[in-house]
C-alpha atoms as a PDB file:
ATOM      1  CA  UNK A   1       9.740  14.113  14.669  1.00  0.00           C
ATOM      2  CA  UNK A   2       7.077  11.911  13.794  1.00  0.00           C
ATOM      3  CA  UNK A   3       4.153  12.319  11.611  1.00  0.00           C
ATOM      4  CA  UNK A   4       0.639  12.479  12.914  1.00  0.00           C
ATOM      5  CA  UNK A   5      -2.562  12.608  10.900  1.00  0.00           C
ATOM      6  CA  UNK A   6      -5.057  13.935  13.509  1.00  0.00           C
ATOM      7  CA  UNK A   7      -7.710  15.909  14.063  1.00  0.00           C
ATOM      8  CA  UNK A   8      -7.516  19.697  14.076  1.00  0.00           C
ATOM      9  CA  UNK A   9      -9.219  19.577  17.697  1.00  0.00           C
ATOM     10  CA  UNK A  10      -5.684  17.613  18.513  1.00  0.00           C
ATOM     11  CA  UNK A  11      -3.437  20.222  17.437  1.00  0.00           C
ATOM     12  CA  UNK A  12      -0.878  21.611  19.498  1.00  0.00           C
ATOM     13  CA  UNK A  13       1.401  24.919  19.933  1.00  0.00           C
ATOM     14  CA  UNK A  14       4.759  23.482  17.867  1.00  0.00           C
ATOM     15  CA  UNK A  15       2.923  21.141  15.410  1.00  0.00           C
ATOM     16  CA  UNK A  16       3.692  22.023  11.705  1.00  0.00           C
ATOM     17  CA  UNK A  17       0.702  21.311   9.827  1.00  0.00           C
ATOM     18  CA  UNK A  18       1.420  19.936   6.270  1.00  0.00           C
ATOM     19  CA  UNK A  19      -0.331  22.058   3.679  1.00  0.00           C
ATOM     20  CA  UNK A  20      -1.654  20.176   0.121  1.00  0.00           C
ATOM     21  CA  UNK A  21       1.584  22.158  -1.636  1.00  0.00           C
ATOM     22  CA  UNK A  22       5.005  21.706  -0.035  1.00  0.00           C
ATOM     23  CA  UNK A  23       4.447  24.350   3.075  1.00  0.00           C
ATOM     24  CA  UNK A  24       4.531  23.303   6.649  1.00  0.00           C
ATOM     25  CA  UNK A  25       2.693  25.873   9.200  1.00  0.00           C
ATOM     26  CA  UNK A  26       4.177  25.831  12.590  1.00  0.00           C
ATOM     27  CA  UNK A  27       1.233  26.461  14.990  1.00  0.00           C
ATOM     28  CA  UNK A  28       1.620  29.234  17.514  1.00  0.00           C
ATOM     29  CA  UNK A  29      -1.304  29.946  18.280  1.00  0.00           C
ATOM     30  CA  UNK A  30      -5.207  28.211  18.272  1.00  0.00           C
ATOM     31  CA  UNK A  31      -8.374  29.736  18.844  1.00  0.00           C
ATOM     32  CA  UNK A  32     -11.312  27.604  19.637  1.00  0.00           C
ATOM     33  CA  UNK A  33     -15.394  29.407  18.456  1.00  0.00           C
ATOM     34  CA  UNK A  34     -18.432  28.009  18.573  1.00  0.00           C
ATOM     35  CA  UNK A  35     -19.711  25.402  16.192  1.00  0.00           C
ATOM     36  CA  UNK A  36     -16.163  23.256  16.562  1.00  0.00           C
ATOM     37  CA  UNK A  37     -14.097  26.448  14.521  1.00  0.00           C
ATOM     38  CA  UNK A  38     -10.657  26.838  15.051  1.00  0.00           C
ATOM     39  CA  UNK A  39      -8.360  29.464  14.210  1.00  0.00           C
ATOM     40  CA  UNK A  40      -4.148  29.035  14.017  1.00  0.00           C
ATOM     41  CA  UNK A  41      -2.463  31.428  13.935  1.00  0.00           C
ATOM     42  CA  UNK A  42      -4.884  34.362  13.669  1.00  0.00           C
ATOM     43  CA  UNK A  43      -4.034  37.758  12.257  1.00  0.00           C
ATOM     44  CA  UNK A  44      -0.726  36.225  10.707  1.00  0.00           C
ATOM     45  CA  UNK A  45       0.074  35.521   6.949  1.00  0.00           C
ATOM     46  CA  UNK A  46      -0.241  32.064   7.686  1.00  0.00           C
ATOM     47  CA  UNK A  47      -3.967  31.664   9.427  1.00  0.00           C
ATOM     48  CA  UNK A  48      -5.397  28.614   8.904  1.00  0.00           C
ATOM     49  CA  UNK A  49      -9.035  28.364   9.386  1.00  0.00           C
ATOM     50  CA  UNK A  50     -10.507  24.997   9.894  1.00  0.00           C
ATOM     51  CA  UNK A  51     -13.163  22.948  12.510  1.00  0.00           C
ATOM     52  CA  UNK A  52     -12.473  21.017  14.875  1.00  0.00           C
ATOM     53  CA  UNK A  53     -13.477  17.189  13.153  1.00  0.00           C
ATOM     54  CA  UNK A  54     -11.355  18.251  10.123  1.00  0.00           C
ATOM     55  CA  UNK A  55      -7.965  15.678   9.779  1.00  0.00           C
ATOM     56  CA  UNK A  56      -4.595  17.213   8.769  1.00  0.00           C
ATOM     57  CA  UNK A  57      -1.574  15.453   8.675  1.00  0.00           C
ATOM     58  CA  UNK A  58       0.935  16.797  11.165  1.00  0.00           C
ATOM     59  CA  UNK A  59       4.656  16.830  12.304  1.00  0.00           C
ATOM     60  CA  UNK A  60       4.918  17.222  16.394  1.00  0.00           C
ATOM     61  CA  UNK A  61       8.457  17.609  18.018  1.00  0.00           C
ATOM     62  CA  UNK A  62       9.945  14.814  20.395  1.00  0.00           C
ATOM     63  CA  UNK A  63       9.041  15.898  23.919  1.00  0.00           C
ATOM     64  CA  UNK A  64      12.123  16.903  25.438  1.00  0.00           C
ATOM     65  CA  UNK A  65      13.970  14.063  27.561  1.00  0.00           C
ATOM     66  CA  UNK A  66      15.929  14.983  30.935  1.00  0.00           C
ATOM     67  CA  UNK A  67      19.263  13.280  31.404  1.00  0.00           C
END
């Protein structure tokens, strides 16, 4: 999986977000406001609020390959 340092407006369901300590958020959800705010993962212990310009670093699963 390789590691992407993006903007938040580039996340994607299945991206785990890399927090400053050692946790990784997987993204299941985003929610796009007004004013460039986005919300991951809202209502769950691990919401993230952020906007959309802000960079996090980022690990995104391999697209799956067909044989």
């Amino acid at each position: 999986m390789p590691e992407l340092r993006i903007t938040a407006d580039d996340f994607q369901v299945g991206d785990l977000v890399h927090r400053g300590d050692v946790a990784r958020i997987e993204i299941r959800r985003i929610t796009r406001r007004d004013g460039g705010v986005l919300a991951v993962n809202e209502g769950d212990p691990d919401e993230m609020h952020g906007f959309a310009w802000q960079h996090a670093t980022v690990t995104r699963p391999e697209p799956a390959t067909s044989p």
